[in-house]
C-alpha atoms as a PDB file:
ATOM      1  CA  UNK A   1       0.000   0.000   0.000  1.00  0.00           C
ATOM      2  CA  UNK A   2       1.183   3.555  -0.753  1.00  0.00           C
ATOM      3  CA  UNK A   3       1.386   5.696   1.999  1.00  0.00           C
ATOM      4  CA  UNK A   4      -1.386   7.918   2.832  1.00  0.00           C
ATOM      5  CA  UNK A   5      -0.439  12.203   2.245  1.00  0.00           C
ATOM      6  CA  UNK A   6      -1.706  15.126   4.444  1.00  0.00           C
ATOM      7  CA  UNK A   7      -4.379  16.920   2.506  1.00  0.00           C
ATOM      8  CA  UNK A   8      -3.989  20.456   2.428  1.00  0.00           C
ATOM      9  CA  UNK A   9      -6.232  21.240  -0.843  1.00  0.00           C
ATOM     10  CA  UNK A  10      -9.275  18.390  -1.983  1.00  0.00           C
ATOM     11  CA  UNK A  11      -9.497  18.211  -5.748  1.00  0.00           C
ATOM     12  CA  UNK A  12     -12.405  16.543  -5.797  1.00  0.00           C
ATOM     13  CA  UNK A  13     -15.541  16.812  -3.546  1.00  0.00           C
ATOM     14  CA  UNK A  14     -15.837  13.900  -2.276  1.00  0.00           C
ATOM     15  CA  UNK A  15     -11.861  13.935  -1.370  1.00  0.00           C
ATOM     16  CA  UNK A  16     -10.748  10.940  -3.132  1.00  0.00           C
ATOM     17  CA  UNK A  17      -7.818  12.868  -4.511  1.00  0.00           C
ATOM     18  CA  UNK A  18      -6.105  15.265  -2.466  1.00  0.00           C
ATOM     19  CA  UNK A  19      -3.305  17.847  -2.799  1.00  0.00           C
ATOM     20  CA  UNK A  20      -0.488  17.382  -0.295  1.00  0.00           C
ATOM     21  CA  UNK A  21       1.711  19.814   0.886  1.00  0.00           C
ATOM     22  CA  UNK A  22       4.903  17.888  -1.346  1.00  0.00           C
ATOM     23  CA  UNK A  23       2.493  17.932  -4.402  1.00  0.00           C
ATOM     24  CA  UNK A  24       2.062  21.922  -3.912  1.00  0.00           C
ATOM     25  CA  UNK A  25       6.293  21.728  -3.234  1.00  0.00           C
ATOM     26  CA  UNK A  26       6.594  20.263  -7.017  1.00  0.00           C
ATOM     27  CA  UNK A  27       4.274  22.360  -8.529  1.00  0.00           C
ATOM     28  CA  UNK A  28       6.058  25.496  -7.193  1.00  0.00           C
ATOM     29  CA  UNK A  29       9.074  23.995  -8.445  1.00  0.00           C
ATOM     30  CA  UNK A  30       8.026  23.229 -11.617  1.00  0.00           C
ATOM     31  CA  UNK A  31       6.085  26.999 -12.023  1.00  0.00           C
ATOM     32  CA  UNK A  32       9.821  28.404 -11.409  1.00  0.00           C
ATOM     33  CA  UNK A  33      11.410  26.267 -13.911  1.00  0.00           C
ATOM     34  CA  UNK A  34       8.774  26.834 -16.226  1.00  0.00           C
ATOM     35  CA  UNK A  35       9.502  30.461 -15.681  1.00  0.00           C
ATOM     36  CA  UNK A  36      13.340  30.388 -16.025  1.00  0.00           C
ATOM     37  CA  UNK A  37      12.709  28.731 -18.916  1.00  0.00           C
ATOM     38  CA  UNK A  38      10.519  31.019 -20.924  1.00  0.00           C
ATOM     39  CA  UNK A  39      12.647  33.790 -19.720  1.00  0.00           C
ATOM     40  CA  UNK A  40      15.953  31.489 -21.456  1.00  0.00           C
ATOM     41  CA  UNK A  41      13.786  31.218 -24.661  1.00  0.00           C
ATOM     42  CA  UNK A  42      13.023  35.359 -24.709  1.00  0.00           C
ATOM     43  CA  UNK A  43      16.526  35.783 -24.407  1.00  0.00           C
ATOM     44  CA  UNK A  44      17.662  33.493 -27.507  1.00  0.00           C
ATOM     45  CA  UNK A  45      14.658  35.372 -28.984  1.00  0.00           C
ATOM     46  CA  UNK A  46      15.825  38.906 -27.975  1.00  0.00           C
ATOM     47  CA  UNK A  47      19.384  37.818 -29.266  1.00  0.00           C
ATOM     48  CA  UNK A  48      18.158  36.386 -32.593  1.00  0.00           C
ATOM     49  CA  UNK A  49      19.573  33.182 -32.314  1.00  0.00           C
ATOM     50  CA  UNK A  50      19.507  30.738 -35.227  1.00  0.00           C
ATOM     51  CA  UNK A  51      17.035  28.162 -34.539  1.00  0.00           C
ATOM     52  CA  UNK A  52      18.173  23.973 -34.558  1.00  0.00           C
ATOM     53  CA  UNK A  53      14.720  22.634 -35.686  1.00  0.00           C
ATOM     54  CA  UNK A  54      11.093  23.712 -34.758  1.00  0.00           C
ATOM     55  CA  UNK A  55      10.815  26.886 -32.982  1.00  0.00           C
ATOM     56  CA  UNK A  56      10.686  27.020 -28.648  1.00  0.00           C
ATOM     57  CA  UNK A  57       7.353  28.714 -29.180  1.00  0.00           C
ATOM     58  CA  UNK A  58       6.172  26.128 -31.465  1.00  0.00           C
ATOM     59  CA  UNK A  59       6.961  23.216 -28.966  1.00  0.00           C
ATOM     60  CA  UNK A  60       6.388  25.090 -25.908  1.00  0.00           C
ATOM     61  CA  UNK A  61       2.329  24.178 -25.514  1.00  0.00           C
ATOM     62  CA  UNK A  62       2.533  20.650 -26.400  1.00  0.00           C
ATOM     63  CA  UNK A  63       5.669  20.502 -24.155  1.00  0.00           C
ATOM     64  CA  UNK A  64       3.630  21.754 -21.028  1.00  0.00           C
ATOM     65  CA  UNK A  65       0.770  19.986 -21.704  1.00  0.00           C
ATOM     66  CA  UNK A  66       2.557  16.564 -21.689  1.00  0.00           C
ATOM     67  CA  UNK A  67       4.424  17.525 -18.546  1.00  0.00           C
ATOM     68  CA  UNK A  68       1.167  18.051 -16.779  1.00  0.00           C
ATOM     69  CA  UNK A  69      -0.544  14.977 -18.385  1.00  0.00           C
ATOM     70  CA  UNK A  70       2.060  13.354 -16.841  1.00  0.00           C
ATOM     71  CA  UNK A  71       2.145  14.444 -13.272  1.00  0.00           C
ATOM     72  CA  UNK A  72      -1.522  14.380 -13.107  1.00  0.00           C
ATOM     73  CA  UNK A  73      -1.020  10.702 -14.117  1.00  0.00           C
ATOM     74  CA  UNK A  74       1.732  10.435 -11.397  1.00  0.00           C
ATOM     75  CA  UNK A  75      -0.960  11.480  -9.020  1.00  0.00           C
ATOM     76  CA  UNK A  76      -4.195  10.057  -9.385  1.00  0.00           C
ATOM     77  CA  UNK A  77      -5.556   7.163  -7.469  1.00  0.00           C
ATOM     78  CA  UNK A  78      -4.341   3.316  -7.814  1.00  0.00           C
ATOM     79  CA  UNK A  79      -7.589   2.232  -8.902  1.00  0.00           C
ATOM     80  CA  UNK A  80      -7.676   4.868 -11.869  1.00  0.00           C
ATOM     81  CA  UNK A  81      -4.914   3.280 -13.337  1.00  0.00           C
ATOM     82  CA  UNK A  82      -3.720   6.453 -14.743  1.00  0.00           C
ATOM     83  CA  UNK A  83       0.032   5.857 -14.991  1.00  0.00           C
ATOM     84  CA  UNK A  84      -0.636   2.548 -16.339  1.00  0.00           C
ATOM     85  CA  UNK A  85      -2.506   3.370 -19.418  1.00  0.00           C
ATOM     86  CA  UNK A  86      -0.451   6.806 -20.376  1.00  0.00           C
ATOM     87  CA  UNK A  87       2.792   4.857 -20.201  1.00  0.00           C
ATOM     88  CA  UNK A  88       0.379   1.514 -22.553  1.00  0.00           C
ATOM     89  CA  UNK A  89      -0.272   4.680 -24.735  1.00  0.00           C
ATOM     90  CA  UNK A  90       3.293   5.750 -24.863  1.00  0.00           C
ATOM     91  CA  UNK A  91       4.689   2.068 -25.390  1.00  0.00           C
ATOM     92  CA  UNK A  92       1.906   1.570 -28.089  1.00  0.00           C
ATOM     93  CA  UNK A  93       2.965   4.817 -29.790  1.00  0.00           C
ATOM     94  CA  UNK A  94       7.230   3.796 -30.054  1.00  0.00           C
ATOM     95  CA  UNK A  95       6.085   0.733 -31.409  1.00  0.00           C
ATOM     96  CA  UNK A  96       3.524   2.120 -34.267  1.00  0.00           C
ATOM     97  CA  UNK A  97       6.961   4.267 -35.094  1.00  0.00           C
ATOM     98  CA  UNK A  98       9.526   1.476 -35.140  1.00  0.00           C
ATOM     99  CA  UNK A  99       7.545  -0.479 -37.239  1.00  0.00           C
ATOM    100  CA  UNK A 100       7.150   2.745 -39.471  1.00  0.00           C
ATOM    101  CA  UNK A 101      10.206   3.359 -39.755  1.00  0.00           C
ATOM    102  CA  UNK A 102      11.634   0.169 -40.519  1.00  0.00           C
ATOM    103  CA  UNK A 103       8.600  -0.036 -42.835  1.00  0.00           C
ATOM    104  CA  UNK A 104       7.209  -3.218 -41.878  1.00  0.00           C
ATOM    105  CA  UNK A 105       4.153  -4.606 -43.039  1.00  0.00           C
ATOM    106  CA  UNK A 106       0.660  -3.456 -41.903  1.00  0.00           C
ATOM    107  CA  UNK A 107       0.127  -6.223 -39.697  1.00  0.00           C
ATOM    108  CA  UNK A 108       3.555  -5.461 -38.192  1.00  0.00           C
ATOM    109  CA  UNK A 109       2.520  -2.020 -37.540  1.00  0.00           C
ATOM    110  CA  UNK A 110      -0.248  -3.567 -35.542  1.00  0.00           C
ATOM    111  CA  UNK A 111       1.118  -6.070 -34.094  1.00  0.00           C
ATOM    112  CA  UNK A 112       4.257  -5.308 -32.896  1.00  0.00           C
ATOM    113  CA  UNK A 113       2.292  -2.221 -30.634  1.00  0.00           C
ATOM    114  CA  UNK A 114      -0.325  -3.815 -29.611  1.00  0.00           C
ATOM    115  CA  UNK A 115       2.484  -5.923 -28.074  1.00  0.00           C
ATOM    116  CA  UNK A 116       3.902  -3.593 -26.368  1.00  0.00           C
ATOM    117  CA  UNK A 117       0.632  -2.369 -25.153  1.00  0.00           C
ATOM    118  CA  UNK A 118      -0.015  -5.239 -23.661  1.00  0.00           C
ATOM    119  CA  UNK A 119       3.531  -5.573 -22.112  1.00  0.00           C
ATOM    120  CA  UNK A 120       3.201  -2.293 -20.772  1.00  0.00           C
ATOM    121  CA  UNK A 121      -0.409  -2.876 -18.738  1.00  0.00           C
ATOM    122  CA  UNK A 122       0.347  -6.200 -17.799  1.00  0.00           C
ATOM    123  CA  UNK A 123       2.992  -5.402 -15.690  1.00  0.00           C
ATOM    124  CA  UNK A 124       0.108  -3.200 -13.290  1.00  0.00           C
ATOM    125  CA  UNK A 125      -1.240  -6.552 -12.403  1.00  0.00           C
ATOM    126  CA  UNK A 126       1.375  -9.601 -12.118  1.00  0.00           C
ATOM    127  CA  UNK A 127       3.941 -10.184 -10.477  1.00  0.00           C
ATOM    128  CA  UNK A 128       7.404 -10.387 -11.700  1.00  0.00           C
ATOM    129  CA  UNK A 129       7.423 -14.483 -12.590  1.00  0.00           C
ATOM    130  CA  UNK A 130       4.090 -13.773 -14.089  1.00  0.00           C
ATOM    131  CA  UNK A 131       5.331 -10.845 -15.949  1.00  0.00           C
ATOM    132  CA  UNK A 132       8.465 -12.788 -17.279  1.00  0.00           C
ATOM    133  CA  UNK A 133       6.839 -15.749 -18.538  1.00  0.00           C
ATOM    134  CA  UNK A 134       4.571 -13.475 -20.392  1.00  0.00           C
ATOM    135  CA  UNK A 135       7.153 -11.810 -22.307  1.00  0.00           C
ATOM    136  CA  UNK A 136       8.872 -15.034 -22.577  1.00  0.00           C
ATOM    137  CA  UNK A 137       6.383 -16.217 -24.309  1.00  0.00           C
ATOM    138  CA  UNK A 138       5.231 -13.236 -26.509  1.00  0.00           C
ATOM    139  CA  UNK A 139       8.578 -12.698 -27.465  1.00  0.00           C
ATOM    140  CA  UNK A 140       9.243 -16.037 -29.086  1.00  0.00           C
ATOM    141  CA  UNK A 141       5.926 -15.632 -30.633  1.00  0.00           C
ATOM    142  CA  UNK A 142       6.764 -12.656 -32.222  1.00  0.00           C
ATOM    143  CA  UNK A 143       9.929 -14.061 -33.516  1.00  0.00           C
ATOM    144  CA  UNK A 144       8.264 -17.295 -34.978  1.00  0.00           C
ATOM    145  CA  UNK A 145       5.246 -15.390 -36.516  1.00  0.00           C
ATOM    146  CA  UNK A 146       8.063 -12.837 -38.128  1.00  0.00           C
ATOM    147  CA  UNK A 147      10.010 -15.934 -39.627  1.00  0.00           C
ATOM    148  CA  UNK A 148       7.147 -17.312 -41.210  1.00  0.00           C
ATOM    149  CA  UNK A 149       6.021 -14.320 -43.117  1.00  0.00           C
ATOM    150  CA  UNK A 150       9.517 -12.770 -44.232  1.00  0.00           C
ATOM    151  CA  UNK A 151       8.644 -13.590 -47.899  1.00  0.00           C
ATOM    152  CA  UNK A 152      10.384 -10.767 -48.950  1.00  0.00           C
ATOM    153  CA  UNK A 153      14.124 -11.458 -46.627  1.00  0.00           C
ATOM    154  CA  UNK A 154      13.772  -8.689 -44.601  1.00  0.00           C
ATOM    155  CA  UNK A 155      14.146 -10.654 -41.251  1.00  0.00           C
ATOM    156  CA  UNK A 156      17.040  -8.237 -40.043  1.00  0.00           C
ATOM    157  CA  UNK A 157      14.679  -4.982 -40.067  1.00  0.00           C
ATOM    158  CA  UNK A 158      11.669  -7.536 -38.242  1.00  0.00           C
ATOM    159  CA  UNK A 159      14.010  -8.734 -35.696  1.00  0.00           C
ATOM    160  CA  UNK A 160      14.707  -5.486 -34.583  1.00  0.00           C
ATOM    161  CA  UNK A 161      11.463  -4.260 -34.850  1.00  0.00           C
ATOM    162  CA  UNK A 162      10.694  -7.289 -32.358  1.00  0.00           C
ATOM    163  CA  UNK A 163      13.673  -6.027 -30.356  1.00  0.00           C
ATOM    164  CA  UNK A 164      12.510  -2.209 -30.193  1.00  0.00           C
ATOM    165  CA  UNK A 165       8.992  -3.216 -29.147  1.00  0.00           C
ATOM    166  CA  UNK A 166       8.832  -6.233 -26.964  1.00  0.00           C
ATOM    167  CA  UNK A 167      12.461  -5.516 -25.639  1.00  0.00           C
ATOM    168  CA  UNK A 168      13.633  -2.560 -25.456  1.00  0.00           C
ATOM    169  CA  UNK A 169      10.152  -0.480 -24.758  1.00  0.00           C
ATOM    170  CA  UNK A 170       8.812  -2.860 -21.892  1.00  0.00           C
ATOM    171  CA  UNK A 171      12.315  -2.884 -20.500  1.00  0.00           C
ATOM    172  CA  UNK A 172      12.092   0.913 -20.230  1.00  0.00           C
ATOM    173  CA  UNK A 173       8.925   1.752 -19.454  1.00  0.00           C
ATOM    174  CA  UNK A 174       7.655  -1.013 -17.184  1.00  0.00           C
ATOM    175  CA  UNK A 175       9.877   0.082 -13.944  1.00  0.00           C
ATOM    176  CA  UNK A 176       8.058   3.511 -14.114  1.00  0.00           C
ATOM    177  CA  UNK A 177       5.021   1.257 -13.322  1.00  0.00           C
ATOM    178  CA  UNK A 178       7.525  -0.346 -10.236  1.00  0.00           C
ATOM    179  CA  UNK A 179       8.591   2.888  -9.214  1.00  0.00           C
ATOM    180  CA  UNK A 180       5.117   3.918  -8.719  1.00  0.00           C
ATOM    181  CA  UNK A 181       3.736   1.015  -7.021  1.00  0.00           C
ATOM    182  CA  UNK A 182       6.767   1.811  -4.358  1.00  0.00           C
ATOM    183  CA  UNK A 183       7.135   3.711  -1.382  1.00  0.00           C
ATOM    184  CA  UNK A 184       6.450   7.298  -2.135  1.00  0.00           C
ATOM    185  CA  UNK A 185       5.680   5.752  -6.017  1.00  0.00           C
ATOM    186  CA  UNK A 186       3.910   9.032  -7.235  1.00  0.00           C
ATOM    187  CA  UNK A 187       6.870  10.961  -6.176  1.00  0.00           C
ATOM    188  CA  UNK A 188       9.408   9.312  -7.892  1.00  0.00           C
ATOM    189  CA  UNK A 189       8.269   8.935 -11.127  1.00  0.00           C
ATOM    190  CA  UNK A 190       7.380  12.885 -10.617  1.00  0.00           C
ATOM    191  CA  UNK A 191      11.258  13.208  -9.575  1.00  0.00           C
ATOM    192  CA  UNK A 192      12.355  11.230 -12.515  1.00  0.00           C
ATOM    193  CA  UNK A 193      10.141  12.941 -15.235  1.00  0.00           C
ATOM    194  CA  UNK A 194      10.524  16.710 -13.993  1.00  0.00           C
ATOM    195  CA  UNK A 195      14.763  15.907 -13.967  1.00  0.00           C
ATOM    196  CA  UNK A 196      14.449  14.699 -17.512  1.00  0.00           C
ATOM    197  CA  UNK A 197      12.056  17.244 -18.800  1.00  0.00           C
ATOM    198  CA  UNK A 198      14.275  19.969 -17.191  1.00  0.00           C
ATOM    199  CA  UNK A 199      17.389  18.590 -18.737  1.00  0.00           C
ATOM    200  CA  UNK A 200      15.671  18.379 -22.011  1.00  0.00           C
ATOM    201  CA  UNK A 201      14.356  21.836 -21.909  1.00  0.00           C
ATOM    202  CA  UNK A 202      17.715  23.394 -20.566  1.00  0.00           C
ATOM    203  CA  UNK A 203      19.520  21.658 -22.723  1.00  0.00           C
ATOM    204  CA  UNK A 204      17.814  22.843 -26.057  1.00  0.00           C
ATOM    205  CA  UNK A 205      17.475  26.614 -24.739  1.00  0.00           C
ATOM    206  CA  UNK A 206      21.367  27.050 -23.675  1.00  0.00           C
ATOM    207  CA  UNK A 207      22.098  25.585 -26.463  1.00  0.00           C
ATOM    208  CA  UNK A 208      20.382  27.832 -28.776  1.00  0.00           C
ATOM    209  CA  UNK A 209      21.372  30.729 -26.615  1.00  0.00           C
ATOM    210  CA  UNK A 210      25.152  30.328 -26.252  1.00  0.00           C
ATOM    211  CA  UNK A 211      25.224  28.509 -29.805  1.00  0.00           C
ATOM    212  CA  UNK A 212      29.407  27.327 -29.769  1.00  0.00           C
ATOM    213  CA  UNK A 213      31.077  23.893 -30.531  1.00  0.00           C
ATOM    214  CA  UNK A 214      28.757  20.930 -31.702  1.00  0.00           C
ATOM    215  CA  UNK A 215      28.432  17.746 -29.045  1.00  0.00           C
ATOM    216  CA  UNK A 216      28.460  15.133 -31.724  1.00  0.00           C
ATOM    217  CA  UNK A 217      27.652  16.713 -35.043  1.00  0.00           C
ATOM    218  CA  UNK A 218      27.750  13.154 -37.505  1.00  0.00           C
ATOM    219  CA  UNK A 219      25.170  12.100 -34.692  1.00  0.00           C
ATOM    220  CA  UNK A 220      22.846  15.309 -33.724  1.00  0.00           C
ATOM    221  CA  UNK A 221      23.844  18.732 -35.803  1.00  0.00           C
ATOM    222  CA  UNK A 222      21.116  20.490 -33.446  1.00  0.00           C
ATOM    223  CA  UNK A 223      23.085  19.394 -29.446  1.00  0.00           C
ATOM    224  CA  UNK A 224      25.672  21.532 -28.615  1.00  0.00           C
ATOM    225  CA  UNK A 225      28.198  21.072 -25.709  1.00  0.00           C
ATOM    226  CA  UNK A 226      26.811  24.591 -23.984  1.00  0.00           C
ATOM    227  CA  UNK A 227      23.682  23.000 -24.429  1.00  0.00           C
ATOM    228  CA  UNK A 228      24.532  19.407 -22.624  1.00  0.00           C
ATOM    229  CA  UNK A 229      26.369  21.336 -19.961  1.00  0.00           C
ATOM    230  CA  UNK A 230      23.650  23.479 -19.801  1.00  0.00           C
ATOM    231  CA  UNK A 231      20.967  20.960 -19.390  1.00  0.00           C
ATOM    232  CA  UNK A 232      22.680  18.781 -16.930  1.00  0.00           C
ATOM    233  CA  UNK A 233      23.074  21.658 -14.512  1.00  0.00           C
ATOM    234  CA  UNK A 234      19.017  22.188 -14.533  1.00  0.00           C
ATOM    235  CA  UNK A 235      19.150  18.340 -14.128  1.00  0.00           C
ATOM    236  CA  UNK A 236      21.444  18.896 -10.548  1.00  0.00           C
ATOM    237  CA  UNK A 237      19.324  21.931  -9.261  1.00  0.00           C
ATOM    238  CA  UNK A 238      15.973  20.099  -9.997  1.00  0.00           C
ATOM    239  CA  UNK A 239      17.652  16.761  -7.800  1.00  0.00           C
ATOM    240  CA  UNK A 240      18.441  18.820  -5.653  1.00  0.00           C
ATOM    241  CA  UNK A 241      15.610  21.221  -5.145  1.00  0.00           C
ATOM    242  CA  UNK A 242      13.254  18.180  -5.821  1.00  0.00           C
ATOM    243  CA  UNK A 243      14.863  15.744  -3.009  1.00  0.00           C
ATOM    244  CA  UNK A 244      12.571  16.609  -0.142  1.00  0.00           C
ATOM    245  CA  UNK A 245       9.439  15.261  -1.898  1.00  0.00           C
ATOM    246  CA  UNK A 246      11.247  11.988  -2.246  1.00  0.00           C
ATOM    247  CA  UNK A 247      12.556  11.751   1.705  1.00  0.00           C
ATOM    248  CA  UNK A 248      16.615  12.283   0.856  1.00  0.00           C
ATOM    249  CA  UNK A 249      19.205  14.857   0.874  1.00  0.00           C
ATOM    250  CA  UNK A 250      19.573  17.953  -0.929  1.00  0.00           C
ATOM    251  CA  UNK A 251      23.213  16.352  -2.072  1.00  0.00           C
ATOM    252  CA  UNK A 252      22.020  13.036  -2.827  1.00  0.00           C
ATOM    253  CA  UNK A 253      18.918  14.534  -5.304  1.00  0.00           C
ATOM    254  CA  UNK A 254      21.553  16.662  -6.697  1.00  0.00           C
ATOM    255  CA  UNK A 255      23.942  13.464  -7.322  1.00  0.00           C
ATOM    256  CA  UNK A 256      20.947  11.004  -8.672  1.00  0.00           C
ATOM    257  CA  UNK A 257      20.114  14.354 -11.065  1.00  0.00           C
ATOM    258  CA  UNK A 258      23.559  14.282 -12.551  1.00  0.00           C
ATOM    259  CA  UNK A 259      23.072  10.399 -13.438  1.00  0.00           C
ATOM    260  CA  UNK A 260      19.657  10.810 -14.816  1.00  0.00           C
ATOM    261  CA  UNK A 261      21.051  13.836 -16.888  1.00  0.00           C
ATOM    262  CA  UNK A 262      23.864  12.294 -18.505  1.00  0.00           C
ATOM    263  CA  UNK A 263      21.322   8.977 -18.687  1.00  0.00           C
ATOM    264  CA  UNK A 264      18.513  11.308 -20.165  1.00  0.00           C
ATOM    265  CA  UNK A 265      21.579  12.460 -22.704  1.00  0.00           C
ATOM    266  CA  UNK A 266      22.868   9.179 -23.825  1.00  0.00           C
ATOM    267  CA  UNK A 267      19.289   8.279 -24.276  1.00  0.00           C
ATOM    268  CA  UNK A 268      18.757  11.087 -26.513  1.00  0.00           C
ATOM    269  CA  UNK A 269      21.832  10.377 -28.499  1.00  0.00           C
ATOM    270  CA  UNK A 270      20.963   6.827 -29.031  1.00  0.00           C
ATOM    271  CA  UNK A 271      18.012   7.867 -30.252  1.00  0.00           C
ATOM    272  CA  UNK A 272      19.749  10.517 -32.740  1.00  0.00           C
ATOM    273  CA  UNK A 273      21.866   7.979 -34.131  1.00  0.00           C
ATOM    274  CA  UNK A 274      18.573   5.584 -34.876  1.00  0.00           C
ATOM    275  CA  UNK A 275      17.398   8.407 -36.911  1.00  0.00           C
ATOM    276  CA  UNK A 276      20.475   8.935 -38.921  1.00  0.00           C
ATOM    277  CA  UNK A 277      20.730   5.688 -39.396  1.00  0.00           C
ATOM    278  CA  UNK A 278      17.271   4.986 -40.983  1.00  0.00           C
ATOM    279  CA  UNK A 279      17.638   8.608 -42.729  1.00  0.00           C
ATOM    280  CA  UNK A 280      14.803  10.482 -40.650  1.00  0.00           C
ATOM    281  CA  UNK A 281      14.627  13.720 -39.259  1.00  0.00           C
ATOM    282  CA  UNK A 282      11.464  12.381 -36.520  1.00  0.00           C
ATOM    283  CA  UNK A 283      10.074   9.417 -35.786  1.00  0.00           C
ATOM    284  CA  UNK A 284       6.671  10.782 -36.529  1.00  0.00           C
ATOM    285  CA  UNK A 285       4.635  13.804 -36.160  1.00  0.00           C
ATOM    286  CA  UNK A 286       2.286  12.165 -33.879  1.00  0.00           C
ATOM    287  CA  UNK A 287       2.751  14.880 -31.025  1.00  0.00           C
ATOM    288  CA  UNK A 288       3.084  17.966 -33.419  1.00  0.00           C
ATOM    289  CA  UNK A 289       6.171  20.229 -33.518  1.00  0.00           C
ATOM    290  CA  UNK A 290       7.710  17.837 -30.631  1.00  0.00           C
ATOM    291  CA  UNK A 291       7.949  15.077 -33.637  1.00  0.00           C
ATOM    292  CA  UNK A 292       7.127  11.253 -32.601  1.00  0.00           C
ATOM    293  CA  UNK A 293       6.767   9.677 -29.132  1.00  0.00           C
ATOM    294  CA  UNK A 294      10.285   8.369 -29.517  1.00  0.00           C
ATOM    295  CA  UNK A 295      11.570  12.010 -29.821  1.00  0.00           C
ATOM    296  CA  UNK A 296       9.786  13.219 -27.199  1.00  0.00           C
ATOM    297  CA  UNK A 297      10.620  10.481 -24.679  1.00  0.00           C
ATOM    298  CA  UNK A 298      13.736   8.808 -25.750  1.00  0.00           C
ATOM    299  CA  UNK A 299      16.084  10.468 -22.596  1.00  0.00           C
ATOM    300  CA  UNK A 300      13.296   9.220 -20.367  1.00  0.00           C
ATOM    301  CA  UNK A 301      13.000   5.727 -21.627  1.00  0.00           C
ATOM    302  CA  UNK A 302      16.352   5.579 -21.534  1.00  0.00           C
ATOM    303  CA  UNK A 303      16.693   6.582 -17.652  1.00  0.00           C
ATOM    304  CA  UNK A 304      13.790   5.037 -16.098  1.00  0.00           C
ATOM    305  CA  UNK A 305      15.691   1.623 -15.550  1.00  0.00           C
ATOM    306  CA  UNK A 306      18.960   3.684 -14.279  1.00  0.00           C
ATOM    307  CA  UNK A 307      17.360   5.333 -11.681  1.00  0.00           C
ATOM    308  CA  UNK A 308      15.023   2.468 -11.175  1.00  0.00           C
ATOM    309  CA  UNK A 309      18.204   0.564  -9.823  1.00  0.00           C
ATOM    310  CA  UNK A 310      19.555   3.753  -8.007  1.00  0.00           C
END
């Protein structure tokens, strides 16, 4: 059971959900950062900067939206299963996209998310045998299904595919689910998402701002090193500032920020070089000027399972 918080504000009126006094601590947190932020983007504005991709202004509302989608999620009661189904939705979106981009055949494209889907929710419910012996067993199905209809020798692209979906997208998103159903669960994930969102955010407007020296231009021609540097210091002040909602230090936060920000930028770069690779700018346009699901959440898939084991 997840422990009970000390309700300060009801949300609803029959007090089902209630604001806590750490929930009003990360919202605070987050209006500041969302302020230092739009006041980083005026100045690259102010300066003229040249821009790396869409526009700050362009991503800006879809970029707050999601963030608050996502801590609402975070929030709500167990038995709306709120968490469970964004992160289903999420997993379900990669997968559409890695089958699209590897241009796979329609059944593929359904297939191979409604696996992860299902991957994704399950693990809400069973335990961890449970849980294994189900992707165990949808994994090898996936693989023997993919065998029997590569009529055309493309088994390499449908193998990773398989790998991207039933893999790699369960393997990241699933201990968000874990985290949550933890001790101070809700918190957590919030900790983990608002560090990578910040580091994201920071990261883009530095490096706009103070332009300079490219991080790994034959990879990502937009990340620059101000920019990483840049975003990994919001990463330690948001640890830092955020470590009282999640019971430790203000140096340990700080320390598990660093982590998830180089994490969230490894993630990000693996990502990149998937896209060069298959000779795409996005994944998709599924979420608007923020591109595909993978572009949007590749630094956080990438460092749920890090700080998971942290």
């Amino acid at each position: 059971m997840r422990p009970p918080t000390t309700p300060v504000l009801l949300l609803l009126v029959d007090g089902s959900i209630a604001m806590s006094v750490r929930h009003l601590q990360v919202l605070l947190i987050y209006g500041v950062f969302l302020a230092l932020s739009i006041g980083l983007a005026l100045a690259r504005r102010w300066r003229r900067t040249a821009d790396r991709g869409p526009g700050v202004w362009r991503k800006y509302p879809t970029y707050i939206a999601l963030n608050l989608i996502f801590l609402a999620a975070a929030w709500l009661p167990a038995s709306w299963h709120g968490l469970a189904l964004l992160l289903a939705l999420i997993g379900g979106g990669a997968g559409w996209e890695i089958a699209q981009a590897l241009r796979l055949s329609k059944l593929e494209r359904t297939g191979l998310p409604a696996a992860t889907i299902s991957l994704v929710f399950a693990a809400e419910w069973l335990d961890l045998p449970a849980y294994l012996s189900l992707w165990l067993g949808m994994l090898l199905m996936a693989a023997a299904v993919s065998a029997l209809i590569d009529a055309r020798g493309r088994l390499g692209p449908r193998l990773i595919g398989i790998a991207g979906a039933i893999v790699y997208l369960p393997l990241c998103l699933t201990p968000l689910l874990w985290l949550w159903h933890g001790e101070d669960g809700g918190f957590r994930v919030v900790f983990l998402y608002l560090i990578i969102a910040g580091n994201d955010a920071f990261a883009q407007l530095t490096g706009q701002l103070s332009g300079g020296r490219l991080l790994a231009p034959q990879i990502s021609p937009g990340k620059t090193i101000a920019g990483a540097i840049g975003g990994l210091i919001c990463a330690v002040v948001l640890g830092g500032v955020l470590s009282p909602t999640i019971g430790c230090s203000f140096g340990t936060g700080a320390c598990t920020g660093a982590v998830l920000g180089i994490a969230g930028q490894i993630g990000d770069m693996v990502e990149s070089s998937w896209k060069r690779a298959l000779g795409i700018n996005d994944f998709s346009a599924l979420l608007g000027a923020q591109g595909g699901v993978l572009d949007r959440f590749d630094a956080l898939l990438f460092a749920s399972p890090v700080f998971y084991r942290s």
